[in-house]
C-alpha atoms as a PDB file:
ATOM      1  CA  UNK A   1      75.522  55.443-132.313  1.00  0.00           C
ATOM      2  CA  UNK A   2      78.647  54.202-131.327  1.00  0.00           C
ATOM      3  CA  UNK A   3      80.166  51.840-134.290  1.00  0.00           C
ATOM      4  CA  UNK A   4      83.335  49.605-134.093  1.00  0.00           C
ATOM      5  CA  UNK A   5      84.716  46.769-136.238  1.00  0.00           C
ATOM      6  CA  UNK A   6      86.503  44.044-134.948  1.00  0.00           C
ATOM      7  CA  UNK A   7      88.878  41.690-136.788  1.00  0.00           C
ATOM      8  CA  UNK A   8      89.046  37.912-135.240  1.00  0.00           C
ATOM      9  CA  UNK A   9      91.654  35.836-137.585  1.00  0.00           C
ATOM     10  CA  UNK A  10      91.980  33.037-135.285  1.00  0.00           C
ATOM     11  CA  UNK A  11      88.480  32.552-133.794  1.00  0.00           C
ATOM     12  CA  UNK A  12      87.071  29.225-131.666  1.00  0.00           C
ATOM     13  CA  UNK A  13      84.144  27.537-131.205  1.00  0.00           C
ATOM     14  CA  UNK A  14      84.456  27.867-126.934  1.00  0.00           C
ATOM     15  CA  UNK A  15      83.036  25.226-125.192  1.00  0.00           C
ATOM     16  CA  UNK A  16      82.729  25.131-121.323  1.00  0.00           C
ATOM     17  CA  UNK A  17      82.224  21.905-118.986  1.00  0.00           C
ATOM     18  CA  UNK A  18      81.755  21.046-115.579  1.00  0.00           C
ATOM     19  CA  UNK A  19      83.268  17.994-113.847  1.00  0.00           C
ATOM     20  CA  UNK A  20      83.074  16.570-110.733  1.00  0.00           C
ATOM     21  CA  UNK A  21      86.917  15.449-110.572  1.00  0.00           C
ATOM     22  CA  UNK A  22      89.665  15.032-113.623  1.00  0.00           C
ATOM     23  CA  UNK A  23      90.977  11.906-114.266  1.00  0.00           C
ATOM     24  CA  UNK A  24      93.500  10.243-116.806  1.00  0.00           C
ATOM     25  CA  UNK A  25      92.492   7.738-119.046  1.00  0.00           C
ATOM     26  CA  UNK A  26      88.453   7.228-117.591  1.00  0.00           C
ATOM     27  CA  UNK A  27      85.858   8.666-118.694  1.00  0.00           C
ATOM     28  CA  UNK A  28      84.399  11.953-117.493  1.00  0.00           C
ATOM     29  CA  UNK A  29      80.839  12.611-117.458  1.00  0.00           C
ATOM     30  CA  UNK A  30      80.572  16.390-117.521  1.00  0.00           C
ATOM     31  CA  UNK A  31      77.414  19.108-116.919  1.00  0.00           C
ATOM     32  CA  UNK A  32      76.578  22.351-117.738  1.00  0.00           C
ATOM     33  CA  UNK A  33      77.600  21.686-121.669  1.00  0.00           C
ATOM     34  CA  UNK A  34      77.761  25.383-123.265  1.00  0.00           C
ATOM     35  CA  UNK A  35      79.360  26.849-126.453  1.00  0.00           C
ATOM     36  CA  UNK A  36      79.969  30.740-127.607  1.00  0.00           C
ATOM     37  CA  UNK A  37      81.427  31.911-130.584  1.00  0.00           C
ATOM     38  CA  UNK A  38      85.075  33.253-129.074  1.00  0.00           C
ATOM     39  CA  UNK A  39      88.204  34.753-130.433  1.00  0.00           C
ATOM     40  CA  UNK A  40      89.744  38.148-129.757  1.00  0.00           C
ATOM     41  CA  UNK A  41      87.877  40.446-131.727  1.00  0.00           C
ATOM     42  CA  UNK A  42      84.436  38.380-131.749  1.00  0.00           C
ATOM     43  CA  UNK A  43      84.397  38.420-127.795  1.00  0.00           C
ATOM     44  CA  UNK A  44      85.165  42.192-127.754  1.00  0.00           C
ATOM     45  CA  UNK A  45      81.979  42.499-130.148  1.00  0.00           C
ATOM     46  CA  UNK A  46      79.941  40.535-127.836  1.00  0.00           C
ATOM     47  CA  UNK A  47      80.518  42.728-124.969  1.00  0.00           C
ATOM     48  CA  UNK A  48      79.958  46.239-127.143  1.00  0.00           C
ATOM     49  CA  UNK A  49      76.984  45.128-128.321  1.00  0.00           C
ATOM     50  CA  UNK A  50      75.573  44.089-124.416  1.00  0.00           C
ATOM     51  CA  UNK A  51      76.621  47.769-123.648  1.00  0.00           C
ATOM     52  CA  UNK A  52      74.862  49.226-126.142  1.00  0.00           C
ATOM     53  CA  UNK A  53      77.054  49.846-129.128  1.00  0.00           C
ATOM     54  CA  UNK A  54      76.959  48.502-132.835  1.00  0.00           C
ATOM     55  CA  UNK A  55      79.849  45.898-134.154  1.00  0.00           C
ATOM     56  CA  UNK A  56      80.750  44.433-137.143  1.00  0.00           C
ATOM     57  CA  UNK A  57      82.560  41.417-137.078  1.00  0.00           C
ATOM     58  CA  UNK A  58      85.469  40.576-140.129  1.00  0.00           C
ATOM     59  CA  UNK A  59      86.689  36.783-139.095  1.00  0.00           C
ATOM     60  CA  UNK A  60      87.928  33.847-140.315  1.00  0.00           C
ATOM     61  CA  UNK A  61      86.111  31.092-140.674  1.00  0.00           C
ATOM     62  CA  UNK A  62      86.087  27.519-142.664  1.00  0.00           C
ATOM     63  CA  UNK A  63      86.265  23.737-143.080  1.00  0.00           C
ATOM     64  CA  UNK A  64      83.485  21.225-141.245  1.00  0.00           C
ATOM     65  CA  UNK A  65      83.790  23.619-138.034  1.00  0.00           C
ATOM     66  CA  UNK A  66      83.207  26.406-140.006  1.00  0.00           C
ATOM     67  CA  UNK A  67      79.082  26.434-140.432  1.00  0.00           C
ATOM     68  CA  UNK A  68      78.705  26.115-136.362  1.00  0.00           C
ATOM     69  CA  UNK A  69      80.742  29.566-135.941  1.00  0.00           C
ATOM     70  CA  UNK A  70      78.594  31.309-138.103  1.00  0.00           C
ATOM     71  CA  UNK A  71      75.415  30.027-136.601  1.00  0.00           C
ATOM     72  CA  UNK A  72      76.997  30.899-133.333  1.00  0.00           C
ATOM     73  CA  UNK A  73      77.652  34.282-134.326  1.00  0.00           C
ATOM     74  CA  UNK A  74      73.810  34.144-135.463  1.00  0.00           C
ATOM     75  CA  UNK A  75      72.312  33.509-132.112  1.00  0.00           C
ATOM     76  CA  UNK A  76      74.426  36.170-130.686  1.00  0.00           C
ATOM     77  CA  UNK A  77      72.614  38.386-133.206  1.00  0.00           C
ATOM     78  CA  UNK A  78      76.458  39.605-134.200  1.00  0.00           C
ATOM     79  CA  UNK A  79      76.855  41.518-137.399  1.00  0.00           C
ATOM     80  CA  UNK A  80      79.233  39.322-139.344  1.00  0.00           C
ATOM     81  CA  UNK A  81      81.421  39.393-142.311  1.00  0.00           C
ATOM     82  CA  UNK A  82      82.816  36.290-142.952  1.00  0.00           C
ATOM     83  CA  UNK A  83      86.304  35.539-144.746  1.00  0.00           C
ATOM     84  CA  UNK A  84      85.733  31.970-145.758  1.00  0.00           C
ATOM     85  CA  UNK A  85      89.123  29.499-145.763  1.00  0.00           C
ATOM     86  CA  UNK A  86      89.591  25.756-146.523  1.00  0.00           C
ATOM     87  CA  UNK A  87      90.914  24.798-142.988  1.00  0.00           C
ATOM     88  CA  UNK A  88      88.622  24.153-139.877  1.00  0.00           C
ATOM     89  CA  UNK A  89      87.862  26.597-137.020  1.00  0.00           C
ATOM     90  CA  UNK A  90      89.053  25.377-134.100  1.00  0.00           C
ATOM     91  CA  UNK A  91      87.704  24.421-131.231  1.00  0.00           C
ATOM     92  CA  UNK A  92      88.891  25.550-127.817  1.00  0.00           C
ATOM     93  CA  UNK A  93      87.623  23.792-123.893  1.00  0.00           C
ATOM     94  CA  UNK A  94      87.068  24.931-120.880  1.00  0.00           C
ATOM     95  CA  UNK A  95      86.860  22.424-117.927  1.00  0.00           C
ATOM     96  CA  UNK A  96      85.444  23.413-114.501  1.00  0.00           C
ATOM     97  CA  UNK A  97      86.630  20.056-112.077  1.00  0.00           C
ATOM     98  CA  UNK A  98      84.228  21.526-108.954  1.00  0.00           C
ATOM     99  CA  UNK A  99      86.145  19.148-106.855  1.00  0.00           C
ATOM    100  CA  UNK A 100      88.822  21.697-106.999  1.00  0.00           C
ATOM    101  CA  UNK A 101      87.607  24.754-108.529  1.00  0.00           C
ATOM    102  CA  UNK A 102      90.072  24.701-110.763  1.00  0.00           C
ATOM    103  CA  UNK A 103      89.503  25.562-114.763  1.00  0.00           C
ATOM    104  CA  UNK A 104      91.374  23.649-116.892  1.00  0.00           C
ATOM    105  CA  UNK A 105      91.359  25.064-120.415  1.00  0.00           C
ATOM    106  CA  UNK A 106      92.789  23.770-124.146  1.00  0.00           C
ATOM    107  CA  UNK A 107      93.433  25.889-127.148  1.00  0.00           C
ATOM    108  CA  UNK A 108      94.465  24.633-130.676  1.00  0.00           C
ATOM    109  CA  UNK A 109      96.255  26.800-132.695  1.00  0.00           C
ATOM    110  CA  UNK A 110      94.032  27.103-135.324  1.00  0.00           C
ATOM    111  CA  UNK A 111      94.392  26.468-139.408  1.00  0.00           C
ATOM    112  CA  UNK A 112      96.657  27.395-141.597  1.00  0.00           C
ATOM    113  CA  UNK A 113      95.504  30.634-143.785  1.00  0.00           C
ATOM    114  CA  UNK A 114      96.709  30.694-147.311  1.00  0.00           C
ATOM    115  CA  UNK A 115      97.983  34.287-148.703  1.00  0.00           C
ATOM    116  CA  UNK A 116      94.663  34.737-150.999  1.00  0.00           C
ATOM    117  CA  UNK A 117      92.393  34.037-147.879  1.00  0.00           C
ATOM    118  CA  UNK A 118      94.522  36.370-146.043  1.00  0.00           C
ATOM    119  CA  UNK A 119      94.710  38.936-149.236  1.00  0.00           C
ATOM    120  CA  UNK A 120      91.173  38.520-148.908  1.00  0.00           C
ATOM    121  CA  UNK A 121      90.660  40.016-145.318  1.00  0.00           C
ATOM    122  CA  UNK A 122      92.664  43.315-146.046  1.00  0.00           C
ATOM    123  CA  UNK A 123      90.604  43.944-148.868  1.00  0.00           C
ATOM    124  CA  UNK A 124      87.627  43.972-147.079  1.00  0.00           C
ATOM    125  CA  UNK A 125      88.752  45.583-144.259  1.00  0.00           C
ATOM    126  CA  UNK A 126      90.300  48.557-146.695  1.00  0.00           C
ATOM    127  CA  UNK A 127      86.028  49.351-147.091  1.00  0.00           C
ATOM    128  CA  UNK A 128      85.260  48.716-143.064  1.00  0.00           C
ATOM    129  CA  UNK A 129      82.822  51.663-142.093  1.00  0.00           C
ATOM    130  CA  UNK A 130      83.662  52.551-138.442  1.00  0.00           C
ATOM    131  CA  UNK A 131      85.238  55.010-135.966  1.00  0.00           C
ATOM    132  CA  UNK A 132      87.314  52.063-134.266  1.00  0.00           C
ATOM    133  CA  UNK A 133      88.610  48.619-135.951  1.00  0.00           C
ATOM    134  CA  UNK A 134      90.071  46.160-132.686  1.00  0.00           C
ATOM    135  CA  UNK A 135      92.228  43.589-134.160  1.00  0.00           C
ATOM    136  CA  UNK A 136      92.358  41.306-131.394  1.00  0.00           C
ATOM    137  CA  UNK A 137      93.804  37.654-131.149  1.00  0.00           C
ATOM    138  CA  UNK A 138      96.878  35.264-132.420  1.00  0.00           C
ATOM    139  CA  UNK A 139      98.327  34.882-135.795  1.00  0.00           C
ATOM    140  CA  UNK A 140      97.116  32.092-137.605  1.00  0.00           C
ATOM    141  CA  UNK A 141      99.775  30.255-139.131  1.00  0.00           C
ATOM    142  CA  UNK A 142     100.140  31.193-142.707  1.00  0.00           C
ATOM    143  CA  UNK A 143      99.275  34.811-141.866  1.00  0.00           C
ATOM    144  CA  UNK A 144     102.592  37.303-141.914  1.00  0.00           C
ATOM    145  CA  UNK A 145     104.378  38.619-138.518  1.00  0.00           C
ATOM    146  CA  UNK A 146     103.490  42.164-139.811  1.00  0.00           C
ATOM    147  CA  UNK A 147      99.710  42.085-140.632  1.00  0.00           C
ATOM    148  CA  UNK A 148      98.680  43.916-137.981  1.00  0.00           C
ATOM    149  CA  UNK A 149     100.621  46.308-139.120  1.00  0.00           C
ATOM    150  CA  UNK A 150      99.122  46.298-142.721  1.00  0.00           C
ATOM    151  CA  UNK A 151      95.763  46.394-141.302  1.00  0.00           C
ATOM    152  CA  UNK A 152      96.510  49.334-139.379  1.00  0.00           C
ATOM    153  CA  UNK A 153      98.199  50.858-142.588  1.00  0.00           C
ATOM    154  CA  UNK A 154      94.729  50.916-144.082  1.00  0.00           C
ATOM    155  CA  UNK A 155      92.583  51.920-141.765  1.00  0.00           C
ATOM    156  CA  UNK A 156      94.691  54.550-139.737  1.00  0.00           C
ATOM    157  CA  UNK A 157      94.979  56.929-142.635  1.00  0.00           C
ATOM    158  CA  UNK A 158      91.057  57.108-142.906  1.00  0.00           C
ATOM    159  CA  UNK A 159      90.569  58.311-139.324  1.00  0.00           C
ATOM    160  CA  UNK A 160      89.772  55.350-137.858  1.00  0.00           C
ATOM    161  CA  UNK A 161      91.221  54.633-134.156  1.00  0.00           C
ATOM    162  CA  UNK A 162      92.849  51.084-134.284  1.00  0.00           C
ATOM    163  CA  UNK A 163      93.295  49.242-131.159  1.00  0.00           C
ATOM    164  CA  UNK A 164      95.981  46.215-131.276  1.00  0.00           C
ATOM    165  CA  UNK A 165      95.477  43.371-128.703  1.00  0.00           C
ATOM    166  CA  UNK A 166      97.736  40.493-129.719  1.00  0.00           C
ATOM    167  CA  UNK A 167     100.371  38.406-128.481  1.00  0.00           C
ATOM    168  CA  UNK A 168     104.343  37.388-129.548  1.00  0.00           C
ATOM    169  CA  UNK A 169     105.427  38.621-133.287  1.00  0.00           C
ATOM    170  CA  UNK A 170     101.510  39.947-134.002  1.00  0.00           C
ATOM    171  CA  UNK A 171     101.932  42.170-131.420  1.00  0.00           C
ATOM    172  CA  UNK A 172     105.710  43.193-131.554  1.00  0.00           C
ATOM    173  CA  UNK A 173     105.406  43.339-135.467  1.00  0.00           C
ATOM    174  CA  UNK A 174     102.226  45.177-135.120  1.00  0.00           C
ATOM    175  CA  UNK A 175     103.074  48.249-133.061  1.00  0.00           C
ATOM    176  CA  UNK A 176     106.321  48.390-135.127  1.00  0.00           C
ATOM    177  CA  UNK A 177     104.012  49.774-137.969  1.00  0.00           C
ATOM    178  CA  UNK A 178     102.935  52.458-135.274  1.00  0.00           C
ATOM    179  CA  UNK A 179      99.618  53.742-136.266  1.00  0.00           C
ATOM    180  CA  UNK A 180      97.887  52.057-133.503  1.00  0.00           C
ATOM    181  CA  UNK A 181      95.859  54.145-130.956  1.00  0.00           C
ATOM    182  CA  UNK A 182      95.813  52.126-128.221  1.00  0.00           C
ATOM    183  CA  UNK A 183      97.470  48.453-127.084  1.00  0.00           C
ATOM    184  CA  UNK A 184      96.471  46.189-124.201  1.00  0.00           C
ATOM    185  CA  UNK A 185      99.134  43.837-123.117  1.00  0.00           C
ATOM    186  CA  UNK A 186      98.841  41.523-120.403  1.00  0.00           C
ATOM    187  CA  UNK A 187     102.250  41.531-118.537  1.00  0.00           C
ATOM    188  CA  UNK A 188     103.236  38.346-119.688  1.00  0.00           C
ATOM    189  CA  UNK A 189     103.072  39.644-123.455  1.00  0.00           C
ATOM    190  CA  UNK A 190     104.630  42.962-122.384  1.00  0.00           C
ATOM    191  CA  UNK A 191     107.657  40.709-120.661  1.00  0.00           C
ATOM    192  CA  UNK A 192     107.791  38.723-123.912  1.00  0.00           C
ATOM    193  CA  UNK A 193     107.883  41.856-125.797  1.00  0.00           C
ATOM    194  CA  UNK A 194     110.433  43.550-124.020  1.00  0.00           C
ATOM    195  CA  UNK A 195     112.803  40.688-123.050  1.00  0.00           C
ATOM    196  CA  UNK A 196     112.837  42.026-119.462  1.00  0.00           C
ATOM    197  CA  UNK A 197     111.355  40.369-116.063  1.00  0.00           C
ATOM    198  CA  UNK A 198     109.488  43.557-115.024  1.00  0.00           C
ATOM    199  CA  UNK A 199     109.486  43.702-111.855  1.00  0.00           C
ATOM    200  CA  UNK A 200     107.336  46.125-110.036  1.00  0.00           C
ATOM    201  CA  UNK A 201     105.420  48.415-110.993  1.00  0.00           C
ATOM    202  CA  UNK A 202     107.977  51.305-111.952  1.00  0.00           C
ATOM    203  CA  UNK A 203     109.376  48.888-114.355  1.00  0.00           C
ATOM    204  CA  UNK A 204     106.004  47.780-115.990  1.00  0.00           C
ATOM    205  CA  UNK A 205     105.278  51.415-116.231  1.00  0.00           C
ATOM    206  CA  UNK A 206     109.005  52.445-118.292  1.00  0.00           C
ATOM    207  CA  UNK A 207     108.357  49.750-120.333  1.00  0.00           C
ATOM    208  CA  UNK A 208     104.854  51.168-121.133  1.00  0.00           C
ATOM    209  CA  UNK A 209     105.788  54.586-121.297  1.00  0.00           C
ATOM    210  CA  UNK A 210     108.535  53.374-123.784  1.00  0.00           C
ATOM    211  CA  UNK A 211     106.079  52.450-126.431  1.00  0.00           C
ATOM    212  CA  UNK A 212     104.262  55.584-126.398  1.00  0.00           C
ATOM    213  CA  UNK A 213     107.727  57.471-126.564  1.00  0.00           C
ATOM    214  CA  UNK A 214     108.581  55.809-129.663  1.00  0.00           C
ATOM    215  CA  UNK A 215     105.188  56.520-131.326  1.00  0.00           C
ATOM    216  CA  UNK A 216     104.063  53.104-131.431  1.00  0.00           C
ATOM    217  CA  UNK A 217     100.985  54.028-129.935  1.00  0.00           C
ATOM    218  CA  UNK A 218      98.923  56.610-127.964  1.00  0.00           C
ATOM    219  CA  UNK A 219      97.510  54.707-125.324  1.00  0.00           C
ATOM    220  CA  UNK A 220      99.402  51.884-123.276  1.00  0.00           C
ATOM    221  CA  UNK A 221      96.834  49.738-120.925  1.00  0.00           C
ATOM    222  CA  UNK A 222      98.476  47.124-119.082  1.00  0.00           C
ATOM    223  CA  UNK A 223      96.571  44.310-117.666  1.00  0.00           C
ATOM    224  CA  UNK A 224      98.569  42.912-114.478  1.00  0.00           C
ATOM    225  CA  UNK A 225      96.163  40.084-113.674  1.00  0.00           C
ATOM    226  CA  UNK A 226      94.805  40.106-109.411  1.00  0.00           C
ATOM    227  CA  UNK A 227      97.181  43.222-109.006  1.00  0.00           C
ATOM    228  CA  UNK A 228      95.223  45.778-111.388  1.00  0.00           C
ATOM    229  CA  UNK A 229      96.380  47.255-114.536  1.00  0.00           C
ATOM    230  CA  UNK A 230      98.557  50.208-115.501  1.00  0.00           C
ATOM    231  CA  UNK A 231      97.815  52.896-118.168  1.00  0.00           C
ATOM    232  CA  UNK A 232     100.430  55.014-119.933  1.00  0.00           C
ATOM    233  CA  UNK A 233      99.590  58.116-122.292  1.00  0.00           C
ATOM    234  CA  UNK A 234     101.792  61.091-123.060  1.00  0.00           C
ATOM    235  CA  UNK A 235     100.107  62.908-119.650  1.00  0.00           C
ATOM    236  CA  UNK A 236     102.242  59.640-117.974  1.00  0.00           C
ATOM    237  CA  UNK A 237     101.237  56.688-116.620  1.00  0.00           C
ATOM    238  CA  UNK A 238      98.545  55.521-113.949  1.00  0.00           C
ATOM    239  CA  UNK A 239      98.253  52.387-112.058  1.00  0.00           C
ATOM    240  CA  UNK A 240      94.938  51.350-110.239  1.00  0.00           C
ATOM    241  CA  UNK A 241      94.732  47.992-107.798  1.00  0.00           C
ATOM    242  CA  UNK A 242      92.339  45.215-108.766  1.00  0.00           C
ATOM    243  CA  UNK A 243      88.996  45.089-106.916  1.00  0.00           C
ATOM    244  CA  UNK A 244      88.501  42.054-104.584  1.00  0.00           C
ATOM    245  CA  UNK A 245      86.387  39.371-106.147  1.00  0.00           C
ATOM    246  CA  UNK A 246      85.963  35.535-105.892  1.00  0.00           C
ATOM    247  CA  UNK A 247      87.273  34.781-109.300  1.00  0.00           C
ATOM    248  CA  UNK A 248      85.049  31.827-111.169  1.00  0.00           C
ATOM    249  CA  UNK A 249      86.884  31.918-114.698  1.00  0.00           C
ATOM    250  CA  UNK A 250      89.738  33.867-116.836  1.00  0.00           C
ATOM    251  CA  UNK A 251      88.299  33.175-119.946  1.00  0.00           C
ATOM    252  CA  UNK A 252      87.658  36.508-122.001  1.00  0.00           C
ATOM    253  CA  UNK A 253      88.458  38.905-118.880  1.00  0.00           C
ATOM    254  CA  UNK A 254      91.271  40.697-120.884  1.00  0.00           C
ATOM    255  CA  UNK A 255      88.635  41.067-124.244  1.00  0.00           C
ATOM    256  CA  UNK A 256      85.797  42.272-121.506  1.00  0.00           C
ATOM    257  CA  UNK A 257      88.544  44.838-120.177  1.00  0.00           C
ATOM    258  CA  UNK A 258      88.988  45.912-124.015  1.00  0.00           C
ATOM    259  CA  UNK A 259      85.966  46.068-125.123  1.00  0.00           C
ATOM    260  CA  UNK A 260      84.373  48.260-122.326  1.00  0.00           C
ATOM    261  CA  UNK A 261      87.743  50.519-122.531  1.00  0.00           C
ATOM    262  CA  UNK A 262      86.813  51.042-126.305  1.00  0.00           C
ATOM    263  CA  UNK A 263      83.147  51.028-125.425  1.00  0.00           C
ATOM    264  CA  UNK A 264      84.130  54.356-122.991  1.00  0.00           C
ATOM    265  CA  UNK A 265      86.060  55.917-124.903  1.00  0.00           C
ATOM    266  CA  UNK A 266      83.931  55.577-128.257  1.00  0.00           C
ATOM    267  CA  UNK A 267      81.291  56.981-125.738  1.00  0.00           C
ATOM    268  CA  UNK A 268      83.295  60.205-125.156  1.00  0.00           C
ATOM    269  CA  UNK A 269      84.461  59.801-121.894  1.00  0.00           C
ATOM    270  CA  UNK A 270      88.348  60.631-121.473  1.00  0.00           C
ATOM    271  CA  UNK A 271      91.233  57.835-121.198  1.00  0.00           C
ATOM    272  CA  UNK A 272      91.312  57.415-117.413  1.00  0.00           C
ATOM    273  CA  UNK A 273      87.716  56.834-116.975  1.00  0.00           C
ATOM    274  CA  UNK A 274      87.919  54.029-119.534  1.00  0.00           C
ATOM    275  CA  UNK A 275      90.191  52.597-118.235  1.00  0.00           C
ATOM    276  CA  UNK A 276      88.658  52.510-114.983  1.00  0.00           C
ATOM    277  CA  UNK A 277      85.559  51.104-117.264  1.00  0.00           C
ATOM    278  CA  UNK A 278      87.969  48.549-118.486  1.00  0.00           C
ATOM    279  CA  UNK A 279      89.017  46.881-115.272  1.00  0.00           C
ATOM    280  CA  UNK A 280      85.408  46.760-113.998  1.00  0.00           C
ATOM    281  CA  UNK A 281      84.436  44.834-117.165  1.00  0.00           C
ATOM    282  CA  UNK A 282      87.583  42.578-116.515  1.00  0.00           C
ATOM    283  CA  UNK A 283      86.115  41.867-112.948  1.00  0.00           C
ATOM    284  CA  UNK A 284      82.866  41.080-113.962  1.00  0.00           C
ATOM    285  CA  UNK A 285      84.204  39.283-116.442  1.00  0.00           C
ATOM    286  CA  UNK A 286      85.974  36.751-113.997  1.00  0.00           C
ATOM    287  CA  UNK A 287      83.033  36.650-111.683  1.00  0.00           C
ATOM    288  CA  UNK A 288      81.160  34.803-114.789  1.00  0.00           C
ATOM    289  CA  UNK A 289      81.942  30.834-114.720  1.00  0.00           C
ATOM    290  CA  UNK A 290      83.048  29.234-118.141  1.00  0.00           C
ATOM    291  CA  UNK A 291      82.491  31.289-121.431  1.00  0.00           C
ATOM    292  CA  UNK A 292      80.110  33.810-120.588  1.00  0.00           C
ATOM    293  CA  UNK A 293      81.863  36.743-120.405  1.00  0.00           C
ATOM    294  CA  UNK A 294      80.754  40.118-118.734  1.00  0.00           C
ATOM    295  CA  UNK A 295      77.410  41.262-117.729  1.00  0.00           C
ATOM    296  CA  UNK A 296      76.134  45.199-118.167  1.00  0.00           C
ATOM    297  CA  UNK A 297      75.058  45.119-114.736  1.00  0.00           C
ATOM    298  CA  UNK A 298      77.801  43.663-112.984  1.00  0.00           C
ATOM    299  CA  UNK A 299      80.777  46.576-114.676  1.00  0.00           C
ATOM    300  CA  UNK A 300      78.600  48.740-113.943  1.00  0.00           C
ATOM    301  CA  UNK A 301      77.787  48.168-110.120  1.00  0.00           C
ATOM    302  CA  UNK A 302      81.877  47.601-110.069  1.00  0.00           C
ATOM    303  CA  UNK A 303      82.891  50.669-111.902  1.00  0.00           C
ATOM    304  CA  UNK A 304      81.803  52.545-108.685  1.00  0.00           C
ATOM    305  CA  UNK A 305      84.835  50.637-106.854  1.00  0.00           C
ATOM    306  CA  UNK A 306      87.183  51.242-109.211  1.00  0.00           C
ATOM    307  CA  UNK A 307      88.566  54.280-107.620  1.00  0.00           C
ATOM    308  CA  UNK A 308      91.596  56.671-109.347  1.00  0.00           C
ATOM    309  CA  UNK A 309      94.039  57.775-106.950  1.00  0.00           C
END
């Protein structure tokens, strides 16, 4: 059985409305009131586990907020290992005004983590059990630029794969360490990362190709939004288009594409199917209004579309 750990550091309570129109100042009455435990690493766990695989999930979690994660988690019938801290969990919304169809969503930045709750995390992470830890999300504040990159110090020397999904310093600091088997930027973070504008896909794919030429990692997938996503690996790179779809919501496409890449590739099958896995989760993903996420069916009925050249 396929078994992965996930590391969350900065997880939400998501909650998803629907409104008729937004206004300033009134009151809105919403619909459709729904809430899923979300964060990096806890969303890639959710979709694993609705493929079929087995994942532990290390997070953060504290304060008055703190209890309603962990029942969350619960319901989702997650494996959890909780790291408990004094600040609250936050609490991130996701409005649907149907007037529009636009989604409108708000993210805190989270608590503050103080060095013994972090201490605490990487020394229960140095006993994780599994063949691939994700460490997926933003830094909390409190938590240092490089702890990624301690986290991947750990785990890397006991054969375990780990697979870096992050954002600004977490995810510059973390490939620094190298040790990391594969990294999924979007193309803004890659931009931010590099300093550069990018433009086209030749440029997305140096840049790429760059981080697996300085060791920093084996496997490069780029997520470029509507226009597809681009995978670099020593072999060189691939791009592949997106597939056509009436997009309902972003939320959690990039974890869905992550998760079902890992999913794959924990499976046995080799990088470039995977990644073809990958972008049919992140479709289904956005076909899925609010917090949802991906459905089994739906990557899989997609994955058939997803076609290498």
């Amino acid at each position: 059985m396929m078994n992965i750990a996930t590391l969350t550091l900065n997880p939400t309570i998501d909650v998803a409305y629907e409104v008729d129109r937004m206004f300033h100042t009134h009151k809105m009455r919403t619909r459709k009131e729904h809430y899923d435990p979300g964060g990096g690493g806890i969303n890639v766990a959710r979709v694993f586990v609705r493929l079929g695989g087995n994942a532990r999930c290390y997070y953060l979690s504290g304060g008055a907020t703190g209890p309603a994660l962990d029942g969350l988690l619960d319901l989702h019938q997650l494996v959890r290992e909780r790291i408990a801290i004094k600040g609250h969990t936050r609490v991130s919304t996701a409005v649907l005004e149907l007037e529009s169809g636009k989604e409108y969503r708000f993210v805190p930045p989270g608590p503050a983590v103080a060095p013994e709750e972090w201490q605490e995390c990487l020394d229960r992470l140095a006993a994780a059990n599994c063949d691939y830890l994700v460490v997926s999300g933003s830094l909390p504040p409190g938590v240092p630029d490089d702890f990624y990159a301690r986290v991947a110090a750990i785990a890397a020397p006991r054969g375990i794969r780990v697979v870096l999904d992050s954002s600004g310093t977490g995810l510059r600091e973390g490939l620094a360490g190298g040790n990391v088997f594969l990294v999924k930027p979007s193309i803004g973070e890659l931009r931010q990362l590099t300093g550069e504008k990018l433009e086209g896909i030749e440029a997305v794919a140096a840049a790429a190709m760059d981080i697996v030429g300085k060791g920093q990692a084996e496997l490069v997938a780029v997520t470029l939004g509507h226009e597809g996503a681009l995978l670099a690996r020593k072999a060189g790179t691939l791009f592949l288009p997106a597939l056509a779809i009436e997009a309902k919501s972003a939320v959690g496409a990039g974890d869905s594409f992550l998760s079902a890449m890992v999913f794959a590739l924990a499976s046995g099958r080799d990088e470039v199917e995977a990644f073809r896995f990958g972008i049919a989760a992140g479709a289904a993903a956005v076909l899925t209004a609010g917090t949802d996420l991906c459905q089994p069916d739906d990557i899989r009925r997609l994955y058939a579309h997803v076609v290498a050249a």
